[in-house]
N, C-alpha and C. Protein backbone atom coordinates (compact mmCIF):
# COMPACT_ATOMS: atom_id res chain seq x y z
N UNK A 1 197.66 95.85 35.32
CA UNK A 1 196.34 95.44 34.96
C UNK A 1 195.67 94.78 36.16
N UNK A 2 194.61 94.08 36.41
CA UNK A 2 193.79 93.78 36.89
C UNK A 2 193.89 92.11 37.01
N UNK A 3 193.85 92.07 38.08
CA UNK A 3 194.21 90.82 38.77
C UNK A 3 193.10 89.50 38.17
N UNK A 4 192.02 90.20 38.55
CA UNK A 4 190.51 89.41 38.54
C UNK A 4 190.21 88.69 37.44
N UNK A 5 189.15 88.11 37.43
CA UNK A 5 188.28 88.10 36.13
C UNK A 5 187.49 88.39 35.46
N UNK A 6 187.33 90.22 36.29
CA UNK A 6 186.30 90.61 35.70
C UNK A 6 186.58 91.75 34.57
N UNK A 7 186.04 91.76 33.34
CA UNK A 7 187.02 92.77 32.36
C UNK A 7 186.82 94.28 32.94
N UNK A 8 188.00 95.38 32.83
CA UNK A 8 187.57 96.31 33.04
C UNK A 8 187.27 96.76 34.43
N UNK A 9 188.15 95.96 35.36
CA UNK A 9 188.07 96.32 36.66
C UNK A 9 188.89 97.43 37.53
N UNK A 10 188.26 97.42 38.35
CA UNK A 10 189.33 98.45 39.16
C UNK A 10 188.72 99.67 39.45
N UNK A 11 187.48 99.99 39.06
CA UNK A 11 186.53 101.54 39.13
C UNK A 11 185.04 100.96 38.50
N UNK A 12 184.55 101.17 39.80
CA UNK A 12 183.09 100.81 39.58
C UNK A 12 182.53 101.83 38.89
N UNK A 13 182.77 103.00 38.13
CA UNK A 13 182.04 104.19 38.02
C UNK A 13 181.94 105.05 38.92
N UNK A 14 181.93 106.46 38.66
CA UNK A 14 182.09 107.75 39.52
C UNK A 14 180.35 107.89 39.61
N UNK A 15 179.52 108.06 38.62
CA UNK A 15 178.15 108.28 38.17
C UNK A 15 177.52 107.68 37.86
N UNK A 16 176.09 107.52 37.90
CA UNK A 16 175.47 106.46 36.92
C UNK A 16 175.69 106.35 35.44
N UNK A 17 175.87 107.53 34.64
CA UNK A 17 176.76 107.44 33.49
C UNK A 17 177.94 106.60 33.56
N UNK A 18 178.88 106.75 34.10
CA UNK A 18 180.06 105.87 33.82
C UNK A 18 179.86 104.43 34.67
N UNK A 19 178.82 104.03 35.40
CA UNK A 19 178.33 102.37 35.88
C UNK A 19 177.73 101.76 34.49
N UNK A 20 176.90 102.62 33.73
CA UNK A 20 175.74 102.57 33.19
C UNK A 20 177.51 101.72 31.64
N UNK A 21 177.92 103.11 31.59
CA UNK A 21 178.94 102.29 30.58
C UNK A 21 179.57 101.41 30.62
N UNK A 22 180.43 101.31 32.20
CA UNK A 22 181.08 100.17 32.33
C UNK A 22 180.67 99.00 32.31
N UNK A 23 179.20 98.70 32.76
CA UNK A 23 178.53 97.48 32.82
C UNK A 23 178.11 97.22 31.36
N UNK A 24 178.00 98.27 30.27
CA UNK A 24 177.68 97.58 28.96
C UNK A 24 179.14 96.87 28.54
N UNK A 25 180.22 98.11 28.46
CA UNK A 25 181.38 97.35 27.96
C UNK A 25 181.80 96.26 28.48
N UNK A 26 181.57 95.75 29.60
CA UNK A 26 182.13 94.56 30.64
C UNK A 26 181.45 93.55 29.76
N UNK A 27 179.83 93.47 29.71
CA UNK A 27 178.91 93.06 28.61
C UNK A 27 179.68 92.36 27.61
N UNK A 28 180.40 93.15 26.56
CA UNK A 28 180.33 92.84 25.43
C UNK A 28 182.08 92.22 25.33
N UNK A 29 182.85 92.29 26.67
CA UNK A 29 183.72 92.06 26.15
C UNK A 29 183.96 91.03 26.66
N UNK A 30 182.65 90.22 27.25
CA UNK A 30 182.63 89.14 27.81
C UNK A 30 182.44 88.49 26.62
N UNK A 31 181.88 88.51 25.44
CA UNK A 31 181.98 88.11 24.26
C UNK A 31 182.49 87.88 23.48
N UNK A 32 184.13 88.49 23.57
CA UNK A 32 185.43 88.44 23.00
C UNK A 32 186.11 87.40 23.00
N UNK A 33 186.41 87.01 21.55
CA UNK A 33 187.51 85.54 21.47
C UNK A 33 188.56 85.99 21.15
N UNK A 34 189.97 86.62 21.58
CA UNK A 34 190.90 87.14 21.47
C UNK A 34 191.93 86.24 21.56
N UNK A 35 192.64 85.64 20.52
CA UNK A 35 194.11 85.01 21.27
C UNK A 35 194.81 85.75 21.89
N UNK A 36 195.35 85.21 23.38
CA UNK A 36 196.33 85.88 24.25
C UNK A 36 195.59 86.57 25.43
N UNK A 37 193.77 87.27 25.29
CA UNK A 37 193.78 88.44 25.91
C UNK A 37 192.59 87.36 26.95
N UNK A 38 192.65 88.49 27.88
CA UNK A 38 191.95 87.67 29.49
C UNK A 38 191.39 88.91 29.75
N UNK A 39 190.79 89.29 31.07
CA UNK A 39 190.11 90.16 32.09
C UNK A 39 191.22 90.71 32.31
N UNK A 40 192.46 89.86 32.96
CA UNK A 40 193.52 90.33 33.30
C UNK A 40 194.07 91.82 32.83
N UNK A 41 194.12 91.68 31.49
CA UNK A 41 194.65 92.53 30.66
C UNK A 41 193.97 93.88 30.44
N UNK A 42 193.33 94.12 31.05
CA UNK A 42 192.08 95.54 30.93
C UNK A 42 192.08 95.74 32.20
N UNK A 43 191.88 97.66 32.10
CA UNK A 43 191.48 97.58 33.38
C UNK A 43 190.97 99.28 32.99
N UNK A 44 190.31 99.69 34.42
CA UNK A 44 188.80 101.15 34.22
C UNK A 44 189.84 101.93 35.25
N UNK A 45 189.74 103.31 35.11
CA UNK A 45 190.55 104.16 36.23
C UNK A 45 189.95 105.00 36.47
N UNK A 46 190.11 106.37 37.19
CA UNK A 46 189.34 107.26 37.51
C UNK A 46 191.05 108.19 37.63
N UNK A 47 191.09 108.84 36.64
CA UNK A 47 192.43 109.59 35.84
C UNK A 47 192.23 111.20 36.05
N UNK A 48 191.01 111.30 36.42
CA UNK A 48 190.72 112.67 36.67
C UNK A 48 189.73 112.96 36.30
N UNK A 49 188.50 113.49 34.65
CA UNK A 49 188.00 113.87 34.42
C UNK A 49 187.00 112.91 33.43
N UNK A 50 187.75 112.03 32.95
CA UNK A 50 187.39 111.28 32.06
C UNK A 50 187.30 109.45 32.67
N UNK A 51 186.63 108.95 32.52
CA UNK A 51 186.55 107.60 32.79
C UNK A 51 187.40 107.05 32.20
N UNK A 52 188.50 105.89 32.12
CA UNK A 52 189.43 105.55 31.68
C UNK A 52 189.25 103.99 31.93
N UNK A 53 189.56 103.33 30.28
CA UNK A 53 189.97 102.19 30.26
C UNK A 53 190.92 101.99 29.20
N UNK A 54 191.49 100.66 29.48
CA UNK A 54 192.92 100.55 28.87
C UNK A 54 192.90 98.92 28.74
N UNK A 55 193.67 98.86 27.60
CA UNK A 55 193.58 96.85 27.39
C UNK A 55 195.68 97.10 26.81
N UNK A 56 195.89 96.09 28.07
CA UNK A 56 197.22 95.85 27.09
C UNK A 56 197.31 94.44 26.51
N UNK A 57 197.37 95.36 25.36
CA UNK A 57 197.92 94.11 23.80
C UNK A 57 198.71 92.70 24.29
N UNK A 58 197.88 92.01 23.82
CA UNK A 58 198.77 90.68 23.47
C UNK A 58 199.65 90.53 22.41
N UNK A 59 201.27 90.46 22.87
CA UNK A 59 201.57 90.41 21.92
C UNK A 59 202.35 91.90 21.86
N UNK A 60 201.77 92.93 22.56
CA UNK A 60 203.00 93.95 22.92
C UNK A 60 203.01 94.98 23.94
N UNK A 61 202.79 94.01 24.75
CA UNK A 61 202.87 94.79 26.55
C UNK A 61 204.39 95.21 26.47
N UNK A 62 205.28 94.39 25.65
CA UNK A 62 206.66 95.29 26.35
C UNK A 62 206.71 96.21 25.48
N UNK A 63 205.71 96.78 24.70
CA UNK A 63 205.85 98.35 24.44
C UNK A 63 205.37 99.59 24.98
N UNK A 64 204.75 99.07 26.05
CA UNK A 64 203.17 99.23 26.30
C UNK A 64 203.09 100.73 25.36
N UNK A 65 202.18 99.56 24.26
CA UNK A 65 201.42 100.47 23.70
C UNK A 65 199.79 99.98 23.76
N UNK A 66 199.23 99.77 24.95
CA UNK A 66 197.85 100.10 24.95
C UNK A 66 196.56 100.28 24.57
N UNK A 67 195.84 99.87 23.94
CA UNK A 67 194.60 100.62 24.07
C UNK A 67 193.79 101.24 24.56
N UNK A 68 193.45 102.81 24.35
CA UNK A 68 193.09 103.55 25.07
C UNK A 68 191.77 103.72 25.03
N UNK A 69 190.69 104.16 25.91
CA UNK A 69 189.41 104.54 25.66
C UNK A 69 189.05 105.44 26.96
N UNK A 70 188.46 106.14 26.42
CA UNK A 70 188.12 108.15 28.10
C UNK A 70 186.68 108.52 27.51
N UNK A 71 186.02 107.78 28.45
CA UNK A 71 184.30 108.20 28.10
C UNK A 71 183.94 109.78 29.16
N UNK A 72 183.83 110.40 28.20
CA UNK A 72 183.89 111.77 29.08
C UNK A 72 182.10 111.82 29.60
N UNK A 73 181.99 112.73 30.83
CA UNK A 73 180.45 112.89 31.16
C UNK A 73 180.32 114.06 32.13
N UNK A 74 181.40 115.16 32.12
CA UNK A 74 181.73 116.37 32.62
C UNK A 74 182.99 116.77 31.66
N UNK A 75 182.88 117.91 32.51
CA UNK A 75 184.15 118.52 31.65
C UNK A 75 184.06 119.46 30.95
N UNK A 76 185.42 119.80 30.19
CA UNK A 76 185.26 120.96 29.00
C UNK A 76 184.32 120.03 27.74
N UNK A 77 185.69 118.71 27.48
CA UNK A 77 184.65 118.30 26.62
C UNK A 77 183.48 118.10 26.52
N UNK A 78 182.92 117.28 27.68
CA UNK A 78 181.44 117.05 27.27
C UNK A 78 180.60 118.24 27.67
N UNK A 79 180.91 118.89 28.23
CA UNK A 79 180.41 120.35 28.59
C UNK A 79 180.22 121.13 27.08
N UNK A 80 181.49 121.01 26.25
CA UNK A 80 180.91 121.95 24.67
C UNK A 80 179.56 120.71 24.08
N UNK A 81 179.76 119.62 24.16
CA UNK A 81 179.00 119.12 23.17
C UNK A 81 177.51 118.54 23.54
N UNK A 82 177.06 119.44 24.95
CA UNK A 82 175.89 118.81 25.30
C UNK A 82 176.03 117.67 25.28
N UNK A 83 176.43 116.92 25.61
CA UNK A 83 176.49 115.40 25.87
C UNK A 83 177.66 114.41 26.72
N UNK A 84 177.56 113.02 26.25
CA UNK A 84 179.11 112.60 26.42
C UNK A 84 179.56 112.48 25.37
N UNK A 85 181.39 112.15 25.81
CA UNK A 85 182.28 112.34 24.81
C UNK A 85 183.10 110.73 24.60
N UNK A 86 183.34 110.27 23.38
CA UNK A 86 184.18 108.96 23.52
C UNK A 86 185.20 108.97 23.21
N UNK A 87 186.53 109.05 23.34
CA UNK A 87 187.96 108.78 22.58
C UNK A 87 188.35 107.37 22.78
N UNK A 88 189.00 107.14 21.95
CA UNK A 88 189.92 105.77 21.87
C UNK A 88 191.02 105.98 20.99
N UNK A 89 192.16 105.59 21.33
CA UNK A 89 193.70 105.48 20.72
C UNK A 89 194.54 103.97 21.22
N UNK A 90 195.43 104.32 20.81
CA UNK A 90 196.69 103.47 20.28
C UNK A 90 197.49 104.30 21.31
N UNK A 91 197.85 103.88 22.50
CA UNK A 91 198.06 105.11 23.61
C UNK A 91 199.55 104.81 23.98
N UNK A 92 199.96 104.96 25.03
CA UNK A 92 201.60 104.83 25.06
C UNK A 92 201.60 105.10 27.26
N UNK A 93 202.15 105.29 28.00
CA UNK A 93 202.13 105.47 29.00
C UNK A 93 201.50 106.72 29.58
N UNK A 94 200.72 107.53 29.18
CA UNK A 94 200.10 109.01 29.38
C UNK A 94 198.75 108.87 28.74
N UNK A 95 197.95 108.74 29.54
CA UNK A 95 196.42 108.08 29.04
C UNK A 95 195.93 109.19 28.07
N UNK A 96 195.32 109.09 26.75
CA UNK A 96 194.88 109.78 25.84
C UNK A 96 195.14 110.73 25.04
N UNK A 97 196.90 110.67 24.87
CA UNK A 97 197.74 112.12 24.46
C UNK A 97 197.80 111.63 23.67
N UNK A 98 197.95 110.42 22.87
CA UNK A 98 198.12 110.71 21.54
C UNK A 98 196.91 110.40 20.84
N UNK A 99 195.87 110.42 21.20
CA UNK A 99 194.44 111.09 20.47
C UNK A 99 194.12 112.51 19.67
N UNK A 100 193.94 112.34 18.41
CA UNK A 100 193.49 113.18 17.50
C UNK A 100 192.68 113.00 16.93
N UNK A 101 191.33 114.09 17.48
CA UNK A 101 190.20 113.80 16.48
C UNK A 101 189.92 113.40 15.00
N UNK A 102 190.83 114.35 14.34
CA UNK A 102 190.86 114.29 12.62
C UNK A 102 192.07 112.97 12.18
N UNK A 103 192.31 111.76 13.28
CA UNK A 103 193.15 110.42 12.48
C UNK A 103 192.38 109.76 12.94
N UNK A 104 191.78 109.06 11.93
CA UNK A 104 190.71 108.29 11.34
C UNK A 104 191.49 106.52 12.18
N UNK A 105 192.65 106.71 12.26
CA UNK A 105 192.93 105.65 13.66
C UNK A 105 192.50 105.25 14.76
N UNK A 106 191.62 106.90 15.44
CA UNK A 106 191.35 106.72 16.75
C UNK A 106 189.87 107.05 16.64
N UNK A 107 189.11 106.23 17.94
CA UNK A 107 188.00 107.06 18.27
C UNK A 107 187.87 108.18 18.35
N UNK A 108 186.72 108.68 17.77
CA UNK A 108 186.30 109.86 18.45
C UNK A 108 184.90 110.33 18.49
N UNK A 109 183.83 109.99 19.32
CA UNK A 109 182.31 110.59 19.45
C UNK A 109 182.07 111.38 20.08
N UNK A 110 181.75 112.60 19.53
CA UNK A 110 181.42 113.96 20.75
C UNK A 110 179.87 114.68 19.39
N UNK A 111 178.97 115.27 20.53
CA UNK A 111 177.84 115.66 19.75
C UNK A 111 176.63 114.66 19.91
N UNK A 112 176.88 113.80 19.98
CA UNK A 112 175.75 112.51 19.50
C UNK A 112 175.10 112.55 20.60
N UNK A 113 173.61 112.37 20.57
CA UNK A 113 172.65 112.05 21.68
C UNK A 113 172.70 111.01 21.92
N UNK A 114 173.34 110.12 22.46
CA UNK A 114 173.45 108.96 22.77
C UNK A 114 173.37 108.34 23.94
N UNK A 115 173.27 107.20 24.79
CA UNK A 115 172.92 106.99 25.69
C UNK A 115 174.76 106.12 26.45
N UNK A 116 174.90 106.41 27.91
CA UNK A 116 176.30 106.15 27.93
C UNK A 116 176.41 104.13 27.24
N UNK A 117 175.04 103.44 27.05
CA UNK A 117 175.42 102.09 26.84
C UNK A 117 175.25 101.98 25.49
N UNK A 118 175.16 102.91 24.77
CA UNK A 118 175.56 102.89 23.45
C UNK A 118 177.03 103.32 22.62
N UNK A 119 177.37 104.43 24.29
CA UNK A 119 178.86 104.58 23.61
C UNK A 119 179.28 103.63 23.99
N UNK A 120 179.19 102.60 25.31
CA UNK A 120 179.77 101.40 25.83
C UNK A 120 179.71 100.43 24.41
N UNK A 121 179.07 100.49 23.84
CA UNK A 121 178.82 99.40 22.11
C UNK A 121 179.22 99.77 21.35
N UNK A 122 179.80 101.32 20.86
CA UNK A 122 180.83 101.67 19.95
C UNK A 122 182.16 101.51 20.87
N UNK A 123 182.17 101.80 21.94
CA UNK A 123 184.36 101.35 22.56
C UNK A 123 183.85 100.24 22.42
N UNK A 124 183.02 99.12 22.40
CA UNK A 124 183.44 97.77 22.61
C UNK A 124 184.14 97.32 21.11
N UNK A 125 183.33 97.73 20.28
CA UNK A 125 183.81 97.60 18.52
C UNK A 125 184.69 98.33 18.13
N UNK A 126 184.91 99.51 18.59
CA UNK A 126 186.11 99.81 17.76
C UNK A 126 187.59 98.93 18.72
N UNK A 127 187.10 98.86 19.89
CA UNK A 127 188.51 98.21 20.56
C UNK A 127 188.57 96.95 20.35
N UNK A 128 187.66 95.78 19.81
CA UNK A 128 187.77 94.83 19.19
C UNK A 128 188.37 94.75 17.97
N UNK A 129 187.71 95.83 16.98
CA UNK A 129 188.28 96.01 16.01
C UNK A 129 189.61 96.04 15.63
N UNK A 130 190.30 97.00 16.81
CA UNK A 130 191.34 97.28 17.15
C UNK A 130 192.63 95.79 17.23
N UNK A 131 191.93 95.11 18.04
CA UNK A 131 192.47 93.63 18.54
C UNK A 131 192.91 92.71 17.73
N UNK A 132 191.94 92.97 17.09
CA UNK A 132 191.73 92.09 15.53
C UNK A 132 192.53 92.27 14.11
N UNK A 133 193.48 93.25 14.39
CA UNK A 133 194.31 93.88 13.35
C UNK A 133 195.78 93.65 13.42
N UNK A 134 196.16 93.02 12.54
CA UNK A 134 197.16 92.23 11.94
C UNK A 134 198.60 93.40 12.63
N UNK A 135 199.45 92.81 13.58
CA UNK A 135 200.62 93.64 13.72
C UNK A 135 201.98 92.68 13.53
N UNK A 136 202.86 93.88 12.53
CA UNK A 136 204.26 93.30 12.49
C UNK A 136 205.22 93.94 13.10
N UNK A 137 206.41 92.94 13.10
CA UNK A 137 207.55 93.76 13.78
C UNK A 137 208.75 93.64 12.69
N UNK A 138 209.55 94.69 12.02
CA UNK A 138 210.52 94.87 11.34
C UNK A 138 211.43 94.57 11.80
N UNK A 139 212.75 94.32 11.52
CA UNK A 139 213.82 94.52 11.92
C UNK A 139 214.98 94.40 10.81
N UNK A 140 215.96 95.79 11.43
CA UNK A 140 217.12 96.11 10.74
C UNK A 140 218.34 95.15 11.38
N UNK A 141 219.30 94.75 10.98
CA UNK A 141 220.14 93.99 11.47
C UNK A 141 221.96 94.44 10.84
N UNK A 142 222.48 94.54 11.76
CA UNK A 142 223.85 94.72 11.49
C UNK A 142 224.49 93.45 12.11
N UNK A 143 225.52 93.21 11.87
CA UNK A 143 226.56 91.84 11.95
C UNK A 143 225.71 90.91 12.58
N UNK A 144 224.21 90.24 12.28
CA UNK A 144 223.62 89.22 12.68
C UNK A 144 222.64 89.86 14.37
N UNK A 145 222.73 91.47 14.42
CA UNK A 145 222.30 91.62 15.18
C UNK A 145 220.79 92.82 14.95
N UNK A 146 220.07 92.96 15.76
CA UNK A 146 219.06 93.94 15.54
C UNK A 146 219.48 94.66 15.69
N UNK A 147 219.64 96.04 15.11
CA UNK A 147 219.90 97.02 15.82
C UNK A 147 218.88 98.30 15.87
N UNK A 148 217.66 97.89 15.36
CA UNK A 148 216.30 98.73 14.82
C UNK A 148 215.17 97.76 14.41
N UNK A 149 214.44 98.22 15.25
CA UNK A 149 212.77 97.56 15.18
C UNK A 149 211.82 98.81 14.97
N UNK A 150 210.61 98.29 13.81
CA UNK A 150 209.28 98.72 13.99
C UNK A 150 208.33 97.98 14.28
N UNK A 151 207.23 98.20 14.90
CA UNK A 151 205.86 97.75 14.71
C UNK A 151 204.84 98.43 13.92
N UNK A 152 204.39 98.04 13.17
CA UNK A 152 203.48 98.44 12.52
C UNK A 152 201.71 97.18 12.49
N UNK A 153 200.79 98.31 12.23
CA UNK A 153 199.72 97.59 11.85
C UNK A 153 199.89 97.25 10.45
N UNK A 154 199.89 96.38 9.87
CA UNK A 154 199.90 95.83 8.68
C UNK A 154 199.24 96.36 7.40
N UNK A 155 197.87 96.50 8.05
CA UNK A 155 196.94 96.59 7.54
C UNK A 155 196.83 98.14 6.78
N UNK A 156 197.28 98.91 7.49
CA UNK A 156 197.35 100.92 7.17
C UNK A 156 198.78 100.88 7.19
N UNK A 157 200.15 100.37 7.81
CA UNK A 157 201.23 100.62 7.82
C UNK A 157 201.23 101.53 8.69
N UNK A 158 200.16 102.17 9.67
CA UNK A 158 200.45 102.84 10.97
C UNK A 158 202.03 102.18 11.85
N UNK A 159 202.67 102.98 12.24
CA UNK A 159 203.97 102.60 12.89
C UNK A 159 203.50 102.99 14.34
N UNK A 160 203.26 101.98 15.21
CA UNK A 160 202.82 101.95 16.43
C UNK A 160 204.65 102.11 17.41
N UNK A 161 205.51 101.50 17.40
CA UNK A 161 206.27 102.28 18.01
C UNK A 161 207.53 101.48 17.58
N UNK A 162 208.78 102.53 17.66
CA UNK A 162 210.09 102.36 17.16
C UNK A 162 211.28 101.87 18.73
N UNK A 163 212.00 100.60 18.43
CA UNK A 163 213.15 100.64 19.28
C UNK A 163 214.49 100.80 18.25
N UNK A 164 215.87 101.34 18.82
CA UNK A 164 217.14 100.71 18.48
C UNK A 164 217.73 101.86 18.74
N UNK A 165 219.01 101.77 17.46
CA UNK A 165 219.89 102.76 17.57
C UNK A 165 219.29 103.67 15.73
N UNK A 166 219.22 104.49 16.54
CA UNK A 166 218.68 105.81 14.53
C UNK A 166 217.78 104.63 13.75
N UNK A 167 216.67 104.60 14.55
CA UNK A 167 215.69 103.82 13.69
C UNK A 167 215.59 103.99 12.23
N UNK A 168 215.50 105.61 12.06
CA UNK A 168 215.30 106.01 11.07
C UNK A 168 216.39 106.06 10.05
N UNK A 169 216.94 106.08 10.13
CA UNK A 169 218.46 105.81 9.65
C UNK A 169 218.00 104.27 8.54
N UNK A 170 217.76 103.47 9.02
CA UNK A 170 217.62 102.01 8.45
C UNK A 170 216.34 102.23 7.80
N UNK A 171 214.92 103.23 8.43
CA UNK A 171 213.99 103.38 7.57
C UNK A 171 214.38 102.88 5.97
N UNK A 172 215.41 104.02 5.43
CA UNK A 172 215.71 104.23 4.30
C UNK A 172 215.93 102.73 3.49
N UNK A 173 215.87 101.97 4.23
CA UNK A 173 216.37 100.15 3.45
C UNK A 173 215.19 99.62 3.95
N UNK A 174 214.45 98.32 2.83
CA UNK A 174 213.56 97.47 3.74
C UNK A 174 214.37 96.76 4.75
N UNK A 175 213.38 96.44 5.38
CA UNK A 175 213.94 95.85 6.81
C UNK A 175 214.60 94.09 6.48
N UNK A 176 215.23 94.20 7.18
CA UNK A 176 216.22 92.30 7.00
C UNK A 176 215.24 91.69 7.31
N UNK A 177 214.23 91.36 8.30
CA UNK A 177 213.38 90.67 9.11
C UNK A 177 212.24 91.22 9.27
N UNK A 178 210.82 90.54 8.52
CA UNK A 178 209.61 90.73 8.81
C UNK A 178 208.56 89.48 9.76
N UNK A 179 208.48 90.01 10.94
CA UNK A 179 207.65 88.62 12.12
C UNK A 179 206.25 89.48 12.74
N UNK A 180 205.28 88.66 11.67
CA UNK A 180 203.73 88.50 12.26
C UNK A 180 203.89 88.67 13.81
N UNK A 181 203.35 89.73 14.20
CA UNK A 181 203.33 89.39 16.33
C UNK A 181 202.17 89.03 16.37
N UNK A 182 200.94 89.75 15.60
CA UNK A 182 199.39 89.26 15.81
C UNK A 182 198.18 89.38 14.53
């Protein structure tokens, strides 16, 4: 992540489209009361095609599972939809692969006439939104030990990511240990 204090650093924008966004989202997330989260924790890339920002979670950087957001403004994508394109996910080390339009989990704006500092005001809310959502961690335990963890969002029971030995294996039993992370 990003050393500074400025949110979302590290890529000033390729275009005036992606300045035009970054300076709204920087905007709004200067507005953010997050326990745990700083400037530090975000940061903007230039990944190839798509503008790229990323916030790691307070609370579970050692999964890194991420928040993802790829404001498109070339491309195939934004190339079909006359416009730009927005994704946001629940991401993992490979920026935007586990994005699917049709799970109502992740962003997704493509089509909309919109201006890039308006998609900068939908990633700022849904990735707040995002922030703001209750996560637990399970755990299975054999002779006083873990031997299987989930995380889940609380809230949908989305399973954000699995450690141990045959996680799934213990699925089948509630878990010995339920701990609020956020």
């Amino acid at each position: 992540m990003t050393s500074g204090t400025q949110w979302f650093g590290g890529e000033p924008g390729r275009n005036e489209a992606e300045t035009a966004f970054l300076a709204r989202l920087r905007q709004e997330a200067g507005g953010w009361t997050v326990d745990g989260l700083s400037p530090g924790d975000t940061w903007a890339a230039d990944i190839g095609l798509p503008l790229y920002v990323d916030i790691d979670v307070p609370g579970l950087s050692e999964l890194r599972r991420p928040l993802q957001v790829g404001f498109w403004t070339g491309g195939p994508w934004a190339g079909r939809s006359s416009g730009y394109v927005l994704q946001g996910v629940w991401g993992d080390d490979h920026p935007l692969d586990d994005h699917d339009g049709n799970d109502p989990e992740c962003l997704t704006v493509i089509g909309v006439d919109a201006s890039p500092e308006q998609h900068a005001t939908w990633a700022a809310e849904w990735l707040l939104r995002q922030l703001r959502r209750p996560v637990v961690r399970e755990e299975w335990l054999r002779d006083d030990r873990v031997v299987a963890s989930t995380w889940r969002l609380s809230d949908t029971g989305t399973v954000l990511a699995r450690q141990g030995n045959s996680p799934r294996r213990f699925l089948r039993r509630p878990p010995d240990q339920v701990t609020q992370v956020r």
